[in-house]
C-alpha atoms as a PDB file:
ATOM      1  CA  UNK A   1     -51.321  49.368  24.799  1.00  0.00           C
ATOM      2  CA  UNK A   2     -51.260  51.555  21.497  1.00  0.00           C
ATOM      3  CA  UNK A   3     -49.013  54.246  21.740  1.00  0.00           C
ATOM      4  CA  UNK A   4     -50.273  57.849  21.034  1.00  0.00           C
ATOM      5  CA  UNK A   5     -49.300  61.503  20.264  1.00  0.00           C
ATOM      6  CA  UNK A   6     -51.254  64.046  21.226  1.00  0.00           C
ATOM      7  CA  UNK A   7     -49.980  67.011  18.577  1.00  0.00           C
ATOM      8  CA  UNK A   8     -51.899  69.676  19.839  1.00  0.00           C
ATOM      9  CA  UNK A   9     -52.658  70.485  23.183  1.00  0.00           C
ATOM     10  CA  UNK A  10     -52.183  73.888  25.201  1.00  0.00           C
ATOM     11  CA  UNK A  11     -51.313  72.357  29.026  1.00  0.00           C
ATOM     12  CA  UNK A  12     -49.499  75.230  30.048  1.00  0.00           C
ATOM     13  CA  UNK A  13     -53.042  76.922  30.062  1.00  0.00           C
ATOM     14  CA  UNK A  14     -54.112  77.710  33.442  1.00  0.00           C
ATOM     15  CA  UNK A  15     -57.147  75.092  33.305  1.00  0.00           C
ATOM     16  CA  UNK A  16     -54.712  72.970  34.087  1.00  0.00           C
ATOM     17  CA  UNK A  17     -53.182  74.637  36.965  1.00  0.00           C
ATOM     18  CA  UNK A  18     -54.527  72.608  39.692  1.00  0.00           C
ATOM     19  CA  UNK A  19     -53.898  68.962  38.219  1.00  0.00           C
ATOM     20  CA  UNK A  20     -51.371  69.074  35.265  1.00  0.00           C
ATOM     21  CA  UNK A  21     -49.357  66.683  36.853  1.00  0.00           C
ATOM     22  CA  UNK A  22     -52.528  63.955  36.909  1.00  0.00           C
ATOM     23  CA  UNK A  23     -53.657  65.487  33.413  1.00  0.00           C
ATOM     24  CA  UNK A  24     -50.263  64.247  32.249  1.00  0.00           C
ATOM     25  CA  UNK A  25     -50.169  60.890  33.871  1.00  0.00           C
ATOM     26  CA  UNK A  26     -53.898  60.032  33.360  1.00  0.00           C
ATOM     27  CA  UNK A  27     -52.743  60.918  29.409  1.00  0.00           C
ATOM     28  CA  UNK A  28     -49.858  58.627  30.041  1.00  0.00           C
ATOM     29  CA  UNK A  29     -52.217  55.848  31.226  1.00  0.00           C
ATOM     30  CA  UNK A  30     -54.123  56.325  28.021  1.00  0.00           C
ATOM     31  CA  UNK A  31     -51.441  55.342  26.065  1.00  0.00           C
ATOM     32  CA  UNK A  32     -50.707  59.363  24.989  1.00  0.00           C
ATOM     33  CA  UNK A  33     -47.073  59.848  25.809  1.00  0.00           C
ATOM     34  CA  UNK A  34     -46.229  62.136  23.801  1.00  0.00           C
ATOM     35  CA  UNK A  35     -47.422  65.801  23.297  1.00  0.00           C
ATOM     36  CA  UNK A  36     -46.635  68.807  21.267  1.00  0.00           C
ATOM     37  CA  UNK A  37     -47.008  72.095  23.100  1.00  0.00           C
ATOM     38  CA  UNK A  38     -47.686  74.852  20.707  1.00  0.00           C
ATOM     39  CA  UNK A  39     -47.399  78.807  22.743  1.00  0.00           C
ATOM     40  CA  UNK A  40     -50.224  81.184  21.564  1.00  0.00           C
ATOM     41  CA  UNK A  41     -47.964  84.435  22.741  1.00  0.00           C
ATOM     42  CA  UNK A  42     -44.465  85.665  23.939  1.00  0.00           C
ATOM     43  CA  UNK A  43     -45.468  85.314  27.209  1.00  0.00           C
ATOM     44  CA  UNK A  44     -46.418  82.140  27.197  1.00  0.00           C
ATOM     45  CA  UNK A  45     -42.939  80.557  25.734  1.00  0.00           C
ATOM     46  CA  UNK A  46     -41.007  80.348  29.550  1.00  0.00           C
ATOM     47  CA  UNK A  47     -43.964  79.008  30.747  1.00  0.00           C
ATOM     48  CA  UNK A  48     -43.877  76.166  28.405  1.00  0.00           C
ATOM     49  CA  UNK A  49     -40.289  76.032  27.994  1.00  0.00           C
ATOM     50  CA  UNK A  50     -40.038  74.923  31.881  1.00  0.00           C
ATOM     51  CA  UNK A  51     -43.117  72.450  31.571  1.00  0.00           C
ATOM     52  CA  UNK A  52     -41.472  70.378  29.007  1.00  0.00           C
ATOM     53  CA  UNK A  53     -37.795  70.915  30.837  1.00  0.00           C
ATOM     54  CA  UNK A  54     -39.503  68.754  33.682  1.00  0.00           C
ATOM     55  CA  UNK A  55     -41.352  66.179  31.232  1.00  0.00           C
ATOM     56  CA  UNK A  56     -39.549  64.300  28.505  1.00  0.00           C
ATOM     57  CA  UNK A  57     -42.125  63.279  26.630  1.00  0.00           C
ATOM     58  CA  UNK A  58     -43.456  66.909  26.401  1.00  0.00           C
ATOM     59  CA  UNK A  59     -41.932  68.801  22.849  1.00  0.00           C
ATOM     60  CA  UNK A  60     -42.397  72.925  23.052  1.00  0.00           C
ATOM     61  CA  UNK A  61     -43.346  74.973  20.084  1.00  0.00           C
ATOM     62  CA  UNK A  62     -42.808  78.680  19.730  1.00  0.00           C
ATOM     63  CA  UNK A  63     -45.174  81.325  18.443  1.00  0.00           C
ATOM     64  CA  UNK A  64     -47.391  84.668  18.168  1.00  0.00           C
ATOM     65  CA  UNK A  65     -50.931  83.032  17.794  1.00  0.00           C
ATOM     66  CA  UNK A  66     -53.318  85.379  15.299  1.00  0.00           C
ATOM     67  CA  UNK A  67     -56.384  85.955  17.903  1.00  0.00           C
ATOM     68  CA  UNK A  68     -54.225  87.081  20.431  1.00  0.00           C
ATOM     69  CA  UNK A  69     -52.744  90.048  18.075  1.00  0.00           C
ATOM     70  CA  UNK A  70     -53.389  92.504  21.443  1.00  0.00           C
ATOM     71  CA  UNK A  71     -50.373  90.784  22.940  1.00  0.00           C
ATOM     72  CA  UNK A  72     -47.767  90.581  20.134  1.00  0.00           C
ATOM     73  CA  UNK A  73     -45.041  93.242  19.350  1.00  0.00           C
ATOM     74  CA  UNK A  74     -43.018  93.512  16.160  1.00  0.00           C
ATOM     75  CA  UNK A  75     -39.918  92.726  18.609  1.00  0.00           C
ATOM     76  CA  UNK A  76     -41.612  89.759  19.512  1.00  0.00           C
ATOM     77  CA  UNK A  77     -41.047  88.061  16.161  1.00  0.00           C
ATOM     78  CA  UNK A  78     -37.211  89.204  16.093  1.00  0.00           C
ATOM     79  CA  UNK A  79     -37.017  87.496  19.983  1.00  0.00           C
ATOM     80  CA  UNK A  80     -39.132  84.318  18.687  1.00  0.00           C
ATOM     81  CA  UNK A  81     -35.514  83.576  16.391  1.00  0.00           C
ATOM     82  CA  UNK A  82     -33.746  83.660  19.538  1.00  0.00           C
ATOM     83  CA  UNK A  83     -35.957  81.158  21.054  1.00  0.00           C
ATOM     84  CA  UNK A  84     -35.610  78.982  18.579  1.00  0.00           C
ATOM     85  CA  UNK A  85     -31.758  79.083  18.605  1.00  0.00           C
ATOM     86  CA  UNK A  86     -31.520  77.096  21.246  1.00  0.00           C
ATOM     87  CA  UNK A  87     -32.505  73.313  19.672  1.00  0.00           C
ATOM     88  CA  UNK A  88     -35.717  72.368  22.152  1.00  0.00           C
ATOM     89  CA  UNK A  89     -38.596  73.612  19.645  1.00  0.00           C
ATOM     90  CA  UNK A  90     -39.824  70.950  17.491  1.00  0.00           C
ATOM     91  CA  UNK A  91     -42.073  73.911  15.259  1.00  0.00           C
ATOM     92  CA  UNK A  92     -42.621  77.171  14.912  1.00  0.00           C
ATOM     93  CA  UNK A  93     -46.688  77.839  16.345  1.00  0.00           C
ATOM     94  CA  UNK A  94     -49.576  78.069  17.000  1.00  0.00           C
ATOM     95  CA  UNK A  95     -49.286  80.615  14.069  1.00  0.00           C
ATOM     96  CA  UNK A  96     -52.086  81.321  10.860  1.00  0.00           C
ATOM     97  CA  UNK A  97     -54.685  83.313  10.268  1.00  0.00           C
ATOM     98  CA  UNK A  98     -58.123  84.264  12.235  1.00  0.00           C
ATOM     99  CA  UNK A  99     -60.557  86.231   9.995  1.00  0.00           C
ATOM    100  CA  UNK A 100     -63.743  84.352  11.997  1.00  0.00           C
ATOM    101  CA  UNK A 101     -63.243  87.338  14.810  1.00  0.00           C
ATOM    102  CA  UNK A 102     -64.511  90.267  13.956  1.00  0.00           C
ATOM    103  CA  UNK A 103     -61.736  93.140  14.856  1.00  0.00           C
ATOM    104  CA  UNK A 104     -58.597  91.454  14.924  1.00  0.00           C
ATOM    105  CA  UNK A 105     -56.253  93.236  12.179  1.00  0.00           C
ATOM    106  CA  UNK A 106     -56.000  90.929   9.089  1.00  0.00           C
ATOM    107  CA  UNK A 107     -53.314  92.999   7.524  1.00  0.00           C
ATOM    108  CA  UNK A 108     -51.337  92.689  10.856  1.00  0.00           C
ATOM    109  CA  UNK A 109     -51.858  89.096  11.180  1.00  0.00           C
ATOM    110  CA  UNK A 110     -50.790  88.349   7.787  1.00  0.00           C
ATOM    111  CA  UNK A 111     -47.122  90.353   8.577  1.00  0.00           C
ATOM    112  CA  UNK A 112     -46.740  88.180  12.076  1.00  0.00           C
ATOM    113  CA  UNK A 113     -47.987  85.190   9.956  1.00  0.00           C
ATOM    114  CA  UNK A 114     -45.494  85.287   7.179  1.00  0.00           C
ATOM    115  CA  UNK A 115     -42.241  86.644   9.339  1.00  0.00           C
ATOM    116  CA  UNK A 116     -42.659  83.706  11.300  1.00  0.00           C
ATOM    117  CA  UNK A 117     -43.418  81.413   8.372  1.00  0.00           C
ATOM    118  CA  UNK A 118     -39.655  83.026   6.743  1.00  0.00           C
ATOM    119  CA  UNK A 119     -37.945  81.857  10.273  1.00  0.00           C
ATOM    120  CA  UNK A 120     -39.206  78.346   9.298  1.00  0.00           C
ATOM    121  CA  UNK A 121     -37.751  78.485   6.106  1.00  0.00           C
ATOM    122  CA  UNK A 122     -34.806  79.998   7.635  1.00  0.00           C
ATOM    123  CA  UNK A 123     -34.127  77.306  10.737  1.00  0.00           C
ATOM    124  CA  UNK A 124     -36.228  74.473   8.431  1.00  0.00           C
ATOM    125  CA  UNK A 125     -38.569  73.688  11.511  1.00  0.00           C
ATOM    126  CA  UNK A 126     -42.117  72.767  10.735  1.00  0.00           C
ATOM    127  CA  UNK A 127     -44.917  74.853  11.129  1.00  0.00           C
ATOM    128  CA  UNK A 128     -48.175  74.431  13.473  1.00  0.00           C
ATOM    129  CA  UNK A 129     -51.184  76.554  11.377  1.00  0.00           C
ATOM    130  CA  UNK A 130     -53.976  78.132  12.741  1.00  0.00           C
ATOM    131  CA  UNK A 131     -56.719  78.788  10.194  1.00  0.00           C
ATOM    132  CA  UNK A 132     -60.070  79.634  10.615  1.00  0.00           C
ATOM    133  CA  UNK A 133     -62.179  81.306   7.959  1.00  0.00           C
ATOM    134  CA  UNK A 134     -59.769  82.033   6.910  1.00  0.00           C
ATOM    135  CA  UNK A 135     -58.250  79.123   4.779  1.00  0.00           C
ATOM    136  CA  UNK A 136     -58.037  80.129   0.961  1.00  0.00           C
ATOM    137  CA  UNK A 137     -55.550  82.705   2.231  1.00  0.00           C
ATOM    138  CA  UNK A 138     -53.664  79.954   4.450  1.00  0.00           C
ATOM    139  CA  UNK A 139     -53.397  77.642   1.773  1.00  0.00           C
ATOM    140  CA  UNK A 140     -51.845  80.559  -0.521  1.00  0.00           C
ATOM    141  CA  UNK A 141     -49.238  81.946   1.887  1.00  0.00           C
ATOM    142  CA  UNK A 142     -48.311  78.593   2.381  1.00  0.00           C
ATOM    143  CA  UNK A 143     -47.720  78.001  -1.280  1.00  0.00           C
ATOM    144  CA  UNK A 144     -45.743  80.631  -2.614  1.00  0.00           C
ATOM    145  CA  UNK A 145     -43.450  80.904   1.140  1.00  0.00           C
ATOM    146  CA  UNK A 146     -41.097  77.790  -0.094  1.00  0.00           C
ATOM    147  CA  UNK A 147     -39.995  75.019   1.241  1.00  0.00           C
ATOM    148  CA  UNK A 148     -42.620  74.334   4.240  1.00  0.00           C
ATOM    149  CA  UNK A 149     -43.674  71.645   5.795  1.00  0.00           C
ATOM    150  CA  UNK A 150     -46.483  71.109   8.540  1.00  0.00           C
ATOM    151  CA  UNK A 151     -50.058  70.877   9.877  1.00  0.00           C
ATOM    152  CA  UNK A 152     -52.888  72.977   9.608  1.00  0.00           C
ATOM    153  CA  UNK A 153     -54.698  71.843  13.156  1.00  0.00           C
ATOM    154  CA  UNK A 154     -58.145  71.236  13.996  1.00  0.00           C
ATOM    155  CA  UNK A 155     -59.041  71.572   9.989  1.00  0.00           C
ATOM    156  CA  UNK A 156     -62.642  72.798   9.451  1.00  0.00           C
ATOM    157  CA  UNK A 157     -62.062  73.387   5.297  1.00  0.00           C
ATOM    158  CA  UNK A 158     -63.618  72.068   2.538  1.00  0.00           C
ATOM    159  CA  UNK A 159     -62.558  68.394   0.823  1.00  0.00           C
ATOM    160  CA  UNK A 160     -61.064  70.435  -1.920  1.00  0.00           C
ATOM    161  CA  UNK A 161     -59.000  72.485   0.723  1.00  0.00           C
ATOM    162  CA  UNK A 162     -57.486  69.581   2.678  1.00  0.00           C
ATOM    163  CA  UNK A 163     -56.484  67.717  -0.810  1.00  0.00           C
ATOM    164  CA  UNK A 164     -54.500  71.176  -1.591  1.00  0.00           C
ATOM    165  CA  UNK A 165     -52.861  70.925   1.426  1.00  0.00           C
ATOM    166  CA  UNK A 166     -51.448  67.325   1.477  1.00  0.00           C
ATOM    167  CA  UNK A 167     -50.409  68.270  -1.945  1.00  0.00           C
ATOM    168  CA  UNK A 168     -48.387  70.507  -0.638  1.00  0.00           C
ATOM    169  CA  UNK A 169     -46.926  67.683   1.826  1.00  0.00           C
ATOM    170  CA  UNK A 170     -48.835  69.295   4.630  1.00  0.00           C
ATOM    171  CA  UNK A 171     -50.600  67.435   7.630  1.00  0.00           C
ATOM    172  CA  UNK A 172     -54.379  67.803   8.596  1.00  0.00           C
ATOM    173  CA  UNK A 173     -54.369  67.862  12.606  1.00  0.00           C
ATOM    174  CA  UNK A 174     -57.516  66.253  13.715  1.00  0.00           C
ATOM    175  CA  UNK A 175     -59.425  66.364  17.056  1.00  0.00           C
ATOM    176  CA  UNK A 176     -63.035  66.370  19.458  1.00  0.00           C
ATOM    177  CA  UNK A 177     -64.883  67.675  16.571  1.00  0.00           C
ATOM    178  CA  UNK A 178     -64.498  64.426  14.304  1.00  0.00           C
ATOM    179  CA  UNK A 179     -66.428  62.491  17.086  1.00  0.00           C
ATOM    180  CA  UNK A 180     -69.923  64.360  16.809  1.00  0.00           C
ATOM    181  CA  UNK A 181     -72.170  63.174  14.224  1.00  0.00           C
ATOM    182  CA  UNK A 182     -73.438  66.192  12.578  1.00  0.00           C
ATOM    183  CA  UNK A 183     -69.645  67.041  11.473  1.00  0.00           C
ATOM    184  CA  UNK A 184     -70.454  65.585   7.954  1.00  0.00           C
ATOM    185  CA  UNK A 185     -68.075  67.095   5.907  1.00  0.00           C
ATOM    186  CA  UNK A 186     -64.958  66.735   8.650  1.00  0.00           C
ATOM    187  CA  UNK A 187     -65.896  62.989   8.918  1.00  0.00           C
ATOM    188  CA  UNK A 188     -65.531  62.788   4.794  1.00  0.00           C
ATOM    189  CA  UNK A 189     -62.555  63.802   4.524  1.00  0.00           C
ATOM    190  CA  UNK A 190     -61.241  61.521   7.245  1.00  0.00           C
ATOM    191  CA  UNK A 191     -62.668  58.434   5.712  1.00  0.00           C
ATOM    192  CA  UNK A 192     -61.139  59.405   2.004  1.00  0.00           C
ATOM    193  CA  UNK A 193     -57.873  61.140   3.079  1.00  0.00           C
ATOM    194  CA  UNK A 194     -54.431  59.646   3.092  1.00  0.00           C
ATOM    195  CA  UNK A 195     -53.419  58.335   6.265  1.00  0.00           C
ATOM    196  CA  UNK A 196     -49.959  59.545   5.753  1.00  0.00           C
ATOM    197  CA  UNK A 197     -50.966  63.428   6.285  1.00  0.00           C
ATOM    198  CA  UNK A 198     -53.188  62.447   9.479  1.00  0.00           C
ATOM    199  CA  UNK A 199     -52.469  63.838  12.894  1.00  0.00           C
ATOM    200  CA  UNK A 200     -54.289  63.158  16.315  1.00  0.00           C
ATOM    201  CA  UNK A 201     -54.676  65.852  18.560  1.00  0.00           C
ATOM    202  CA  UNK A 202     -56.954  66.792  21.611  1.00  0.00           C
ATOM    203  CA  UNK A 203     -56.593  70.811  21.425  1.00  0.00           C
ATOM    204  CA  UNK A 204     -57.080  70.877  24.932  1.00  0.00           C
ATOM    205  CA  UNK A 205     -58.573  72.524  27.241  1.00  0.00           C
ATOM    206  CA  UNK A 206     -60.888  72.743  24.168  1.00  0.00           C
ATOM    207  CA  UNK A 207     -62.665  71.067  22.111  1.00  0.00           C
ATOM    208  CA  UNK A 208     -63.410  68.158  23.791  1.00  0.00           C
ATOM    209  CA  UNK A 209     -65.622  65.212  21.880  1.00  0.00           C
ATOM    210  CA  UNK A 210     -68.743  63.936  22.145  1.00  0.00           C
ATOM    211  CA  UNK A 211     -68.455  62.254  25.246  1.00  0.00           C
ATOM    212  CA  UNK A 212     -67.441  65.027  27.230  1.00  0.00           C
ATOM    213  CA  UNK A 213     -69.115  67.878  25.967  1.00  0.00           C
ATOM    214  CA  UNK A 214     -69.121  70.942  27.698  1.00  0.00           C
ATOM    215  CA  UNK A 215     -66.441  69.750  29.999  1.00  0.00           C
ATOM    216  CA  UNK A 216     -62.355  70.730  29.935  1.00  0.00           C
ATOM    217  CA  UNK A 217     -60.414  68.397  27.124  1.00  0.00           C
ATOM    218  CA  UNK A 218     -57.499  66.454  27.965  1.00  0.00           C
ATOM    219  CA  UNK A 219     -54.845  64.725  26.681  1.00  0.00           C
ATOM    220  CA  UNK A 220     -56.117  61.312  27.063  1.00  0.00           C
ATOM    221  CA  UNK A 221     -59.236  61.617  25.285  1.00  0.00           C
ATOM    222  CA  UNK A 222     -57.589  61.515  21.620  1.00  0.00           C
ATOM    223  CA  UNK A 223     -58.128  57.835  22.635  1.00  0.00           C
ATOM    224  CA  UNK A 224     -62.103  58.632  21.146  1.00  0.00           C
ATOM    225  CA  UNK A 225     -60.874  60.623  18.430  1.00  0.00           C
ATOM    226  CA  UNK A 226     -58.847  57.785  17.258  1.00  0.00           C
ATOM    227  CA  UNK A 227     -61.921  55.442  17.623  1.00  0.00           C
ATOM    228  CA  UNK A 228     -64.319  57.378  15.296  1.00  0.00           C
ATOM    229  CA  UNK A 229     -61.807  57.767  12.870  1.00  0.00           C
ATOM    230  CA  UNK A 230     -61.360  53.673  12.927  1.00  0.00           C
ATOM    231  CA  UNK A 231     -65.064  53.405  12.630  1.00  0.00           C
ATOM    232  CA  UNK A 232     -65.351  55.936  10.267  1.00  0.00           C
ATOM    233  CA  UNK A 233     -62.335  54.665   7.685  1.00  0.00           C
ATOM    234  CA  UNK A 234     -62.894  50.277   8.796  1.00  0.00           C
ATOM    235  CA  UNK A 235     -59.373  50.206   9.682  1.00  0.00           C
ATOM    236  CA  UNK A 236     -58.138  48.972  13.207  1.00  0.00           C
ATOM    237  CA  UNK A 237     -57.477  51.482  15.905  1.00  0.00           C
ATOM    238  CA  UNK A 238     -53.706  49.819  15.760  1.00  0.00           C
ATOM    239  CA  UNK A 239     -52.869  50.454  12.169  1.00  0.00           C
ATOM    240  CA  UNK A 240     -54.117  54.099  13.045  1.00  0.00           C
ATOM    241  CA  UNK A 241     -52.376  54.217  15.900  1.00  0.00           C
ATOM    242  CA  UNK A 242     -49.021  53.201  14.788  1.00  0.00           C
ATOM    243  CA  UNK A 243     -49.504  55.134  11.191  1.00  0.00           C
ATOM    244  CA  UNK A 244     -50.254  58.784  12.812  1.00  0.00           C
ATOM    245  CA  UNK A 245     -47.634  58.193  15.587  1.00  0.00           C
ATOM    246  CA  UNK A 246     -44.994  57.569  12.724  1.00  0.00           C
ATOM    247  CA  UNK A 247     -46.470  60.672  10.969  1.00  0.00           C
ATOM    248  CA  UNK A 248     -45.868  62.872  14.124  1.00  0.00           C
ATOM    249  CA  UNK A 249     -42.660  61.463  15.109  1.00  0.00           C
ATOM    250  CA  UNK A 250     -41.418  62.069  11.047  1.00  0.00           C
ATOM    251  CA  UNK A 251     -43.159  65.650  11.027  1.00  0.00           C
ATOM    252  CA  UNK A 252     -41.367  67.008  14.654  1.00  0.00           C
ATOM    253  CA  UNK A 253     -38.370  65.262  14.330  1.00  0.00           C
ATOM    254  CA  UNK A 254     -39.177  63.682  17.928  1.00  0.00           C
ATOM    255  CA  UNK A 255     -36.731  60.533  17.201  1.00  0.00           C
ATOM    256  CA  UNK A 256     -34.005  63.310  17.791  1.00  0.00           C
ATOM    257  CA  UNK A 257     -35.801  65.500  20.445  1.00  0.00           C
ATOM    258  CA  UNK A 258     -34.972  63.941  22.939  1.00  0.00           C
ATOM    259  CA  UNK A 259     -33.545  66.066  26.148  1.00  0.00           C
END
């Protein structure tokens, strides 16, 4: 069975409340035995903290997400470096910039955005981005905050966008969207890109693929992402297989998280 990482996937979210145990076995089953779980507020970092104290295989990351600015507090960002202090997150996220919602504070998001991009400078963790319409001003806090390294998830930029990025060393974090047809542009930049700056991820409960549209994501189903993008580039599902799960492992550090 190939093995998979699933680098993105919220399963501390309440959809899950009823089954997260099967969720995480069915995933398991799938060949997905491994999974990143990035926190979207302050709130949500016990909650995730215990899930992946009770699942090996599960890696936590820490952060104040941009489109839920109504939760964060400035004090929020000085705790998050406490959280961090002690060794179990593998990043620093879900963090970035949301200027696709209308109200949400850009000003604000950038100062949440770049204090938590200094901590990863500071503590030399990698970062998981958010960015949606928002990716010219991504891409330039990125560049001029140093020495960074990590993945801008579920990517929907331009060809010219992602080729910044991996010239920067950063990963593109791809999920459910690559599967439907009519996501011309995404599928382009799969097929041309460097498989060394490729993630898999499900971004569940969202974003599920083509097959299960409309329905709650899981874990398990990057199994279909990782098909189209075999179609789509004429490689074998193994050499993708093996060449993102190195990229994840090398990205996270996951050879030496384990607790």
């Amino acid at each position: 069975m190939l093995r998979l990482i699933d680098s993105h996937v919220h399963l501390d979210d309440d959809a899950f409340d009823d089954d997260r145990d099967a969720v995480i076995d069915c995933a398991s089953n799938a060949g997905v035995d491994t999974m990143v779980i990035p926190a979207v507020d302050m709130e949500s970092w016990s909650r995730i903290r215990e899930l992946c104290a009770h699942h090996n295989r599960l890696h936590a990351a820490f952060g104040l997400h941009p489109m839920f600015l109504a939760n964060h507090a400035p004090e929020h960002a000085d705790a998050l470096a406490t959280w961090l202090d002690d060794g179990h997150a593998v990043a620093i996220g879900e963090i970035g910039l949301d200027f696709h919602i209308d109200g949400l504070d850009r000003q604000l998001q950038q100062q949440y955005f770049q204090r938590q991009l200094d901590l990863a400078v500071e503590r030399g963790l990698p970062v998981i981005v958010h960015a949606r319409g928002a990716m010219d001003q991504v891409i330039l806090t990125l560049r001029r905050s140093g020495d960074l390294r990590g993945v801008v998830h579920s990517f929907s930029g331009s060809e010219q966008q992602a080729e910044q990025l991996w010239k920067m060393g950063f990963l593109i974090g791809i999920g459910g969207p690559v599967t439907y047809e009519r996501a011309q542009r995404l599928r382009r930049i799969v097929t041309n890109m460097p498989l060394e700056f490729l993630l898999l991820e499900s971004d569940a409960p969202d974003q599920p693929d083509s097959l299960h549209r409309g329905k709650r994501n899981e874990p398990a189903r990057i199994v279909e992402v990782l098909r189209t993008i075999a179609m789509l580039r004429g490689e074998t599902e193994a050499m993708i297989a093996t060449v993102t799960t190195a990229n994840a492992v090398r990205l996270f550090g996951l050879d030496r998280h384990v607790h």
